[in-house]
PDB file of N, CA and C in Angstrom:
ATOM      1  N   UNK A   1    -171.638 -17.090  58.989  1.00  0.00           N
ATOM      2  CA  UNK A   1    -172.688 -16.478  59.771  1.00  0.00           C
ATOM      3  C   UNK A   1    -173.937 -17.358  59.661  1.00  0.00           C
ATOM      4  N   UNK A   2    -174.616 -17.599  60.712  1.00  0.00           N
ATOM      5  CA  UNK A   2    -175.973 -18.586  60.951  1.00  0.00           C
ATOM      6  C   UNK A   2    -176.594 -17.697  59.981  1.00  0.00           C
ATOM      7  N   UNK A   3    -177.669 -18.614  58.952  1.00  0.00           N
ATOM      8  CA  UNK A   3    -178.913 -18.446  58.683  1.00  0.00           C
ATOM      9  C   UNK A   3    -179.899 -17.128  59.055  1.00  0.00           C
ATOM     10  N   UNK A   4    -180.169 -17.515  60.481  1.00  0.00           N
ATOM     11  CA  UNK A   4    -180.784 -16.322  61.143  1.00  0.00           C
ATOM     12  C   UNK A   4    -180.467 -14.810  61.139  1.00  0.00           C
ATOM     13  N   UNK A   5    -179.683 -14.803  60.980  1.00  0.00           N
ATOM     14  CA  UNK A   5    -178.520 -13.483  60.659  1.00  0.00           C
ATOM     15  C   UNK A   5    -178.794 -12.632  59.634  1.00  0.00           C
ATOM     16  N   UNK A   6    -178.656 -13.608  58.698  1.00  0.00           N
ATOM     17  CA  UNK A   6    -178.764 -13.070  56.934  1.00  0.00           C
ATOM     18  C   UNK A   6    -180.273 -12.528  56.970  1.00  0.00           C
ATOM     19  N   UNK A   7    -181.009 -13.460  57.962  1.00  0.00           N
ATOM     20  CA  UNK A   7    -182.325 -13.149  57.336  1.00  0.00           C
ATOM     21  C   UNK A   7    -182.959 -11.724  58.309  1.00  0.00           C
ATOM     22  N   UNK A   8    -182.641 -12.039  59.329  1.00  0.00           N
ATOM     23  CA  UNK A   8    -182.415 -10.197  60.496  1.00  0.00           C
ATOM     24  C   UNK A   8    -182.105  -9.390  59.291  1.00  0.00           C
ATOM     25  N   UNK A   9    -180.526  -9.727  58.765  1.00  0.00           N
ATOM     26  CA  UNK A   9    -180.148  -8.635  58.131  1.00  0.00           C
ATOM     27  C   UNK A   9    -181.510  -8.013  56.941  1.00  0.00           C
ATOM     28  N   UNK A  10    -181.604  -8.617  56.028  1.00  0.00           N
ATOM     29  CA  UNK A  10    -182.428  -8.116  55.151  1.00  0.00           C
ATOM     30  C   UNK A  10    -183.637  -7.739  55.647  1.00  0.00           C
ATOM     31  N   UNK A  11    -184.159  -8.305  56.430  1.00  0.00           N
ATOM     32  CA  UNK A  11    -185.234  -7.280  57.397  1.00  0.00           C
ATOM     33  C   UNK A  11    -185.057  -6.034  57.872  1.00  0.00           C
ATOM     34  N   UNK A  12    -184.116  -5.901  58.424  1.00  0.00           N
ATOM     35  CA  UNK A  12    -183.163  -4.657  58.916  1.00  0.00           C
ATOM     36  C   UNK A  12    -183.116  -3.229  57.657  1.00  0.00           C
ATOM     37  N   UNK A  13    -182.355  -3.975  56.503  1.00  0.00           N
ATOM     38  CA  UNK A  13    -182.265  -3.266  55.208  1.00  0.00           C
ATOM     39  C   UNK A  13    -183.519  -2.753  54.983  1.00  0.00           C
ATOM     40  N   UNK A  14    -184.808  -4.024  54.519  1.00  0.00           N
ATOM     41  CA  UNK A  14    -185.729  -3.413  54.130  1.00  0.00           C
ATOM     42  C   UNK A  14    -186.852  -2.605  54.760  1.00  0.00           C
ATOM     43  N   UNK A  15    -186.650  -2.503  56.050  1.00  0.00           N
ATOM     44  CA  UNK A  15    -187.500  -1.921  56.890  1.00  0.00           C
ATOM     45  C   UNK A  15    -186.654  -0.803  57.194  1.00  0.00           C
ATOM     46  N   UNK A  16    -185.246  -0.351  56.674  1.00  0.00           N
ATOM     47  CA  UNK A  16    -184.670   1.066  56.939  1.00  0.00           C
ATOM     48  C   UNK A  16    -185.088   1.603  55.376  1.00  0.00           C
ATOM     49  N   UNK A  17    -184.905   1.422  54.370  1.00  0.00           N
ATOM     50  CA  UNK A  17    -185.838   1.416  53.052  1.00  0.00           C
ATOM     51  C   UNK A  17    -187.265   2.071  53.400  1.00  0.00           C
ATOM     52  N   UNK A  18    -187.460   1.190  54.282  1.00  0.00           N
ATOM     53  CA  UNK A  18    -189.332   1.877  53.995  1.00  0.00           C
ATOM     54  C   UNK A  18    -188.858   2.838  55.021  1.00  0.00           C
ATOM     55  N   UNK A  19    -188.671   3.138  56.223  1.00  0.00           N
ATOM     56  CA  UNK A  19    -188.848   4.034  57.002  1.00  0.00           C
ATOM     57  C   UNK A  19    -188.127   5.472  56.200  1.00  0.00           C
ATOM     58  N   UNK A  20    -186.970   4.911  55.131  1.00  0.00           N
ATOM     59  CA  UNK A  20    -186.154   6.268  54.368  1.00  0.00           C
ATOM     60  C   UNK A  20    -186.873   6.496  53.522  1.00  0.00           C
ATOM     61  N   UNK A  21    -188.263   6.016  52.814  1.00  0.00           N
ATOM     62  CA  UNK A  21    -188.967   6.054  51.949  1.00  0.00           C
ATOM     63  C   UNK A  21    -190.521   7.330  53.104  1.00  0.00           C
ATOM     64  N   UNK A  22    -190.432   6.685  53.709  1.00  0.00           N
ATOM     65  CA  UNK A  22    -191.607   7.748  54.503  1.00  0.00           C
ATOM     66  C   UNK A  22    -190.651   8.847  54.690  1.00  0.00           C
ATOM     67  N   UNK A  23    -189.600   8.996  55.115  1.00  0.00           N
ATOM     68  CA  UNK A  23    -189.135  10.174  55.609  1.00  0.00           C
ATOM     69  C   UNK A  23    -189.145  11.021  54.169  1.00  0.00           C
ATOM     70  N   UNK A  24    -188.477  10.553  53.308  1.00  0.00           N
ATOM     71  CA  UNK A  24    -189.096  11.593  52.111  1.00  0.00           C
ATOM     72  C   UNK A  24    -190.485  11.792  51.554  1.00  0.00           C
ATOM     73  N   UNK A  25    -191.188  11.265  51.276  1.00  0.00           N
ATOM     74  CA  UNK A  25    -192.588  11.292  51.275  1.00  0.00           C
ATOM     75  C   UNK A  25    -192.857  12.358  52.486  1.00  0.00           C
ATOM     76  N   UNK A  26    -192.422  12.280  53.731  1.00  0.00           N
ATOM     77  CA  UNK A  26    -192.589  13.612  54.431  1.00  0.00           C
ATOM     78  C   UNK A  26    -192.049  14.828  54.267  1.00  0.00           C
ATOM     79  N   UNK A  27    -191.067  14.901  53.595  1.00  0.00           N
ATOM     80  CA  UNK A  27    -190.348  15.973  53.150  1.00  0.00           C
ATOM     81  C   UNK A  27    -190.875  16.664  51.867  1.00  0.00           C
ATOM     82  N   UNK A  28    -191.377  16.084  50.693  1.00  0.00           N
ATOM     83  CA  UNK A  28    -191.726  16.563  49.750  1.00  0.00           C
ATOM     84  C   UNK A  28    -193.290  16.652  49.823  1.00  0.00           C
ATOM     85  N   UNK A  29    -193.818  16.066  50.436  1.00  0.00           N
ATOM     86  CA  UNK A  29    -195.234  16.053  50.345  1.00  0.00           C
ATOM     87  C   UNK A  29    -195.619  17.217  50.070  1.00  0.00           C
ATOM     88  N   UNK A  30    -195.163  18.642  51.076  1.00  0.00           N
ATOM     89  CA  UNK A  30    -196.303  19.324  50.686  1.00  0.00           C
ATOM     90  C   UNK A  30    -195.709  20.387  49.539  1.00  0.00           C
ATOM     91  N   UNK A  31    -195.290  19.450  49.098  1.00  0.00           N
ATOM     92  CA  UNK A  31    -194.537  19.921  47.481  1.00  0.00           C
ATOM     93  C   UNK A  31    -195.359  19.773  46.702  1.00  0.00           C
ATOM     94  N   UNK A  32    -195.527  18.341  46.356  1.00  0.00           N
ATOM     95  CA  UNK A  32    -196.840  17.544  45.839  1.00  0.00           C
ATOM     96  C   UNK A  32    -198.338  17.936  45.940  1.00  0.00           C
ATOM     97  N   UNK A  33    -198.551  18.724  46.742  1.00  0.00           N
ATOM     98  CA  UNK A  33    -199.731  18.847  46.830  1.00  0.00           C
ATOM     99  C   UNK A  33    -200.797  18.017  46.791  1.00  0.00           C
ATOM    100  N   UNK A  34    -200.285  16.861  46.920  1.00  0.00           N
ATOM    101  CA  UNK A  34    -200.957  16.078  46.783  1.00  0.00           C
ATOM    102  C   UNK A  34    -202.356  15.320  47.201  1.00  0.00           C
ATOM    103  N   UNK A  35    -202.624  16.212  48.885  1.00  0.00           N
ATOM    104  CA  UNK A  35    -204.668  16.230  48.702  1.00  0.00           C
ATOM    105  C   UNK A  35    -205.322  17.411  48.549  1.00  0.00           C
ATOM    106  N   UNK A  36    -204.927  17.827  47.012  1.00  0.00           N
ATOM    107  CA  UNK A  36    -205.295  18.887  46.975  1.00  0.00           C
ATOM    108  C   UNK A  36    -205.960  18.915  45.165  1.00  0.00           C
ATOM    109  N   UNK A  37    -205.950  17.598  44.846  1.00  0.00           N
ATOM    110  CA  UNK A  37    -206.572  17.565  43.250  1.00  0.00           C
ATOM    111  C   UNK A  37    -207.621  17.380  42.892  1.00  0.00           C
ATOM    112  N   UNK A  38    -207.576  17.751  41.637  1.00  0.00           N
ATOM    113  CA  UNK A  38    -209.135  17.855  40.904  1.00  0.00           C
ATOM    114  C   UNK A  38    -210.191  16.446  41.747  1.00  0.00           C
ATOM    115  N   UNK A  39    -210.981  16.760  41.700  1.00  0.00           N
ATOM    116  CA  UNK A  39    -212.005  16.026  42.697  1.00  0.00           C
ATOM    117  C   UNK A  39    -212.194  14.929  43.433  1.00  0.00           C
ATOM    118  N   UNK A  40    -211.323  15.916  44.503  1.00  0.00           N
ATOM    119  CA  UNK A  40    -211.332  15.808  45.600  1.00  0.00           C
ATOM    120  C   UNK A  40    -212.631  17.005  47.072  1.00  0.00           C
ATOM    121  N   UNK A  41    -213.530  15.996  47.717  1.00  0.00           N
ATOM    122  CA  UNK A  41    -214.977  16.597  48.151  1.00  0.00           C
ATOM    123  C   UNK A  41    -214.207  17.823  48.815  1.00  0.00           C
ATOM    124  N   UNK A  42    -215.053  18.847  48.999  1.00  0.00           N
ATOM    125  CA  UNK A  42    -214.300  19.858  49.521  1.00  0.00           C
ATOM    126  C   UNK A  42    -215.524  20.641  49.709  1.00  0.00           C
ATOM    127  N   UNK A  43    -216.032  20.485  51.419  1.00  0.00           N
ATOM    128  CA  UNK A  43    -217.523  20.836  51.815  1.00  0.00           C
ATOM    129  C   UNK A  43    -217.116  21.933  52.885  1.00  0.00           C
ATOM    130  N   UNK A  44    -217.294  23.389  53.013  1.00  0.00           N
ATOM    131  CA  UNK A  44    -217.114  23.862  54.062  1.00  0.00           C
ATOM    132  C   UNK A  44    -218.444  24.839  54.278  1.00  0.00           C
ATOM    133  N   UNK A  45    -218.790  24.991  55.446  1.00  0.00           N
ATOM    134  CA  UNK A  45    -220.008  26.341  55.906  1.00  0.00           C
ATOM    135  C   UNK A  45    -219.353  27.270  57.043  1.00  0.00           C
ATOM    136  N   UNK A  46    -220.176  27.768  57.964  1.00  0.00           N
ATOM    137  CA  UNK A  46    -219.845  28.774  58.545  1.00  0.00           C
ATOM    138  C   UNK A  46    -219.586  27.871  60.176  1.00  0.00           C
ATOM    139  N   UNK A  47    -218.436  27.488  60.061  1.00  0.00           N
ATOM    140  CA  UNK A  47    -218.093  26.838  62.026  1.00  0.00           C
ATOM    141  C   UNK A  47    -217.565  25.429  61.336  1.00  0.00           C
ATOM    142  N   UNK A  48    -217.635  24.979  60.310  1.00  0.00           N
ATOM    143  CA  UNK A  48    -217.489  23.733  59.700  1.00  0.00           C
ATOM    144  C   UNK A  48    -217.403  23.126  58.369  1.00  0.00           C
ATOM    145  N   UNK A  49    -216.372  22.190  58.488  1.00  0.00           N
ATOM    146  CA  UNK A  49    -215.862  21.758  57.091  1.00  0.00           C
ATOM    147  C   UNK A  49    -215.339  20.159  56.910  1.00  0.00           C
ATOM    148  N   UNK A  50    -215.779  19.810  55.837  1.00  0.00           N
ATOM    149  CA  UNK A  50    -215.789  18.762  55.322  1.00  0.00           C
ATOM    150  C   UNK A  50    -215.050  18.685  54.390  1.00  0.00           C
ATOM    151  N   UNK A  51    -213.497  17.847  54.180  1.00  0.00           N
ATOM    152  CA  UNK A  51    -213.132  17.272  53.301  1.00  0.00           C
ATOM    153  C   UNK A  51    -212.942  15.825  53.068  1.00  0.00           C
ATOM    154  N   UNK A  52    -212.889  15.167  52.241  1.00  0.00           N
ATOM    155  CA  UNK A  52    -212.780  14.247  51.229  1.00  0.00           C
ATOM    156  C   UNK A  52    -212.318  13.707  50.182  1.00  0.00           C
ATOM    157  N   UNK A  53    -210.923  13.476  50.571  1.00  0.00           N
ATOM    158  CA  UNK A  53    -209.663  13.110  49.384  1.00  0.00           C
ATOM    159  C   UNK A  53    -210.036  11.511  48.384  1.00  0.00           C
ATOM    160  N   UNK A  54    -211.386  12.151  47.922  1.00  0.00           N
ATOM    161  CA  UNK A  54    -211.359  10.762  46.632  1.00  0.00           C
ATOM    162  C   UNK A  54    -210.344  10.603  45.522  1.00  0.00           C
ATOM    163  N   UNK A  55    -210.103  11.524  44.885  1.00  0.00           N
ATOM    164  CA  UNK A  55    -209.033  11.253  43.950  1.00  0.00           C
ATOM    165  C   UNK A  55    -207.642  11.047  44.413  1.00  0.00           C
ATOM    166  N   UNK A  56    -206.839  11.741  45.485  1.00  0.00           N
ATOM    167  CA  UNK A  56    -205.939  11.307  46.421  1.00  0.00           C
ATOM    168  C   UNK A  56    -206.178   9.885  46.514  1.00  0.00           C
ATOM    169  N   UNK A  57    -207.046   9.233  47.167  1.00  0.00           N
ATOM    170  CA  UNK A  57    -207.590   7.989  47.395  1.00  0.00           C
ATOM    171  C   UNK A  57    -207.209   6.856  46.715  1.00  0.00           C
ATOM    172  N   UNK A  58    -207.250   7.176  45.499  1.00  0.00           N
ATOM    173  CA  UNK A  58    -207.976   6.355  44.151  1.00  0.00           C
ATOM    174  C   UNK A  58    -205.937   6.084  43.956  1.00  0.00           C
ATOM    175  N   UNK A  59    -205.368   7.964  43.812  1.00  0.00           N
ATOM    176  CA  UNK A  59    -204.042   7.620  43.201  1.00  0.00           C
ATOM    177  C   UNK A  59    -202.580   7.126  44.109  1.00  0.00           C
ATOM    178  N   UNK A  60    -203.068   7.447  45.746  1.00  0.00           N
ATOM    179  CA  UNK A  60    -202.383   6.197  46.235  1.00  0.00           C
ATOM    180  C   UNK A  60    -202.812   5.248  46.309  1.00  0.00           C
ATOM    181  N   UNK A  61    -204.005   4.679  46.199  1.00  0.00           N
ATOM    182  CA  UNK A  61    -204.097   3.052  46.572  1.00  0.00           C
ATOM    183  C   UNK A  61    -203.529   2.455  44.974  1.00  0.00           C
ATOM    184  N   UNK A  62    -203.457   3.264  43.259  1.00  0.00           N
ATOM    185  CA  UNK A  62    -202.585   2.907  42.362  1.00  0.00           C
ATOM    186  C   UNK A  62    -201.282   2.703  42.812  1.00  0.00           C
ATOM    187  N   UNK A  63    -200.769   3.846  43.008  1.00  0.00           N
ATOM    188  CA  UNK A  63    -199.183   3.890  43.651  1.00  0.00           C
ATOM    189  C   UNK A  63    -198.961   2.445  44.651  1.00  0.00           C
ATOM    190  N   UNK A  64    -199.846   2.125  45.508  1.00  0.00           N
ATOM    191  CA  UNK A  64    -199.515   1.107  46.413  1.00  0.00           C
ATOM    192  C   UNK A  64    -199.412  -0.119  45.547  1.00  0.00           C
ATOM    193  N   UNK A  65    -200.554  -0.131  44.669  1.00  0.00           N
ATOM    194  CA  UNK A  65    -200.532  -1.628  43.744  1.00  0.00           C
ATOM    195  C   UNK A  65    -199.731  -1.645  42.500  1.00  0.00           C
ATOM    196  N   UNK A  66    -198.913  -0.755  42.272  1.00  0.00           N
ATOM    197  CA  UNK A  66    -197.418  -0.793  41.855  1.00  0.00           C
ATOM    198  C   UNK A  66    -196.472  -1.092  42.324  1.00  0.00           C
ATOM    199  N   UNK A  67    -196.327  -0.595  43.487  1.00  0.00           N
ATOM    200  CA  UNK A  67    -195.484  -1.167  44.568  1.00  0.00           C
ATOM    201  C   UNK A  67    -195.619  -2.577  44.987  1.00  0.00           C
ATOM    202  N   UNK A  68    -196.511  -2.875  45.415  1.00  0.00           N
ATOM    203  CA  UNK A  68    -196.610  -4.121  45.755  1.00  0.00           C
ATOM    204  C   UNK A  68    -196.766  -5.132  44.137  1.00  0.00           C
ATOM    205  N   UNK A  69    -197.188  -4.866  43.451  1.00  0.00           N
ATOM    206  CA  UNK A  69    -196.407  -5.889  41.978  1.00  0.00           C
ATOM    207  C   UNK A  69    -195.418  -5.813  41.873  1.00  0.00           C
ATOM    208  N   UNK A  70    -194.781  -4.643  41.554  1.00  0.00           N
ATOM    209  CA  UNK A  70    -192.896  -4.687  41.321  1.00  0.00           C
ATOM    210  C   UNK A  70    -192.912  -5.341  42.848  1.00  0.00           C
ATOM    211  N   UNK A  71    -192.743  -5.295  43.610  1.00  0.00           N
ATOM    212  CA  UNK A  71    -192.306  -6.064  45.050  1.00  0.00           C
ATOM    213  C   UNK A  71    -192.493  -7.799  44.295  1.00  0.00           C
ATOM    214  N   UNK A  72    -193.674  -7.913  44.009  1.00  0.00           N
ATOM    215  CA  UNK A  72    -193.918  -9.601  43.847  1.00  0.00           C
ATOM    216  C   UNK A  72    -193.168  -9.940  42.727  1.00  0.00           C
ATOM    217  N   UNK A  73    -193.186  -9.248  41.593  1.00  0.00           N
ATOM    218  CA  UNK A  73    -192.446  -9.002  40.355  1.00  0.00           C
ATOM    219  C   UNK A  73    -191.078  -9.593  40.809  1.00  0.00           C
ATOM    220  N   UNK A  74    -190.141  -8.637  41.320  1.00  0.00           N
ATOM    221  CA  UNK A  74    -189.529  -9.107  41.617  1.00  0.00           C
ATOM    222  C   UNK A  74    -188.604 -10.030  42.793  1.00  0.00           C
ATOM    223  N   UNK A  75    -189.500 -10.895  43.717  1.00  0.00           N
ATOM    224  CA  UNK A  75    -189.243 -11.733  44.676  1.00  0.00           C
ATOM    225  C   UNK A  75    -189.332 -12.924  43.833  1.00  0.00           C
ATOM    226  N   UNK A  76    -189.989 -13.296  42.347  1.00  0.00           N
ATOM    227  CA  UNK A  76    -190.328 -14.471  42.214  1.00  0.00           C
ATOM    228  C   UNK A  76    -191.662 -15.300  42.881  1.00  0.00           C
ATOM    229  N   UNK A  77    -191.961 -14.340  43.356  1.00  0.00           N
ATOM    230  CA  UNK A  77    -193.479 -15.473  44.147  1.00  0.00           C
ATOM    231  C   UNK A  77    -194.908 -14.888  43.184  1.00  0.00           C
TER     232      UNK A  77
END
C-alpha cells in the first residue's frame, strides 16, 4: 500500500478517537457537573444573569495540557 494511505489511515483513526472522545464527554457531562464548581462567577438579578466558569476554565485548559504532553510524550517530538 502507497505511503499516502498509511498516513490517511492514521488520520482517519485519530480523528474517529477524538470525535469518540467528544461523544462521551457529551454523554457524561452533565454527570460531571462540571460548570458548576466552587468558584465559579455566578451573577444573577431580576430579568438577568451572569455566569462565569473560572474554575471550569482553569481545570480544562489543565486537562488540555495533559493531553497535549502525553500526546508529545508520546510521538517523540
Amino acid at each position: 500500500m502507497p505511503e499516502g494511505y498509511t498516513q490517511i489511515g492514521k488520520i482517519l483513526i485519530i480523528a474517529g478517537l477524538i470525535i469518540a472522545a467528544i461523544g462521551g464527554i457529551m454523554v457524561f457531562a452533565p454527570r460531571l457537573n462540571l460548570f458548576r464548581l466552587p468558584g465559579d462567577i455566578n451573577i444573577s438579578g431580576k430579568g438577568w444573569k451572569i455566569y462565569f466558569p473560572v474554575v471550569s476554565c482553569i481545570v480544562i485548559s489543565l486537562l488540555l495540557t495533559l493531553i497535549s504532553w502525553i500526546i508529545k510524550y508520546f510521538s517523540g517530538k
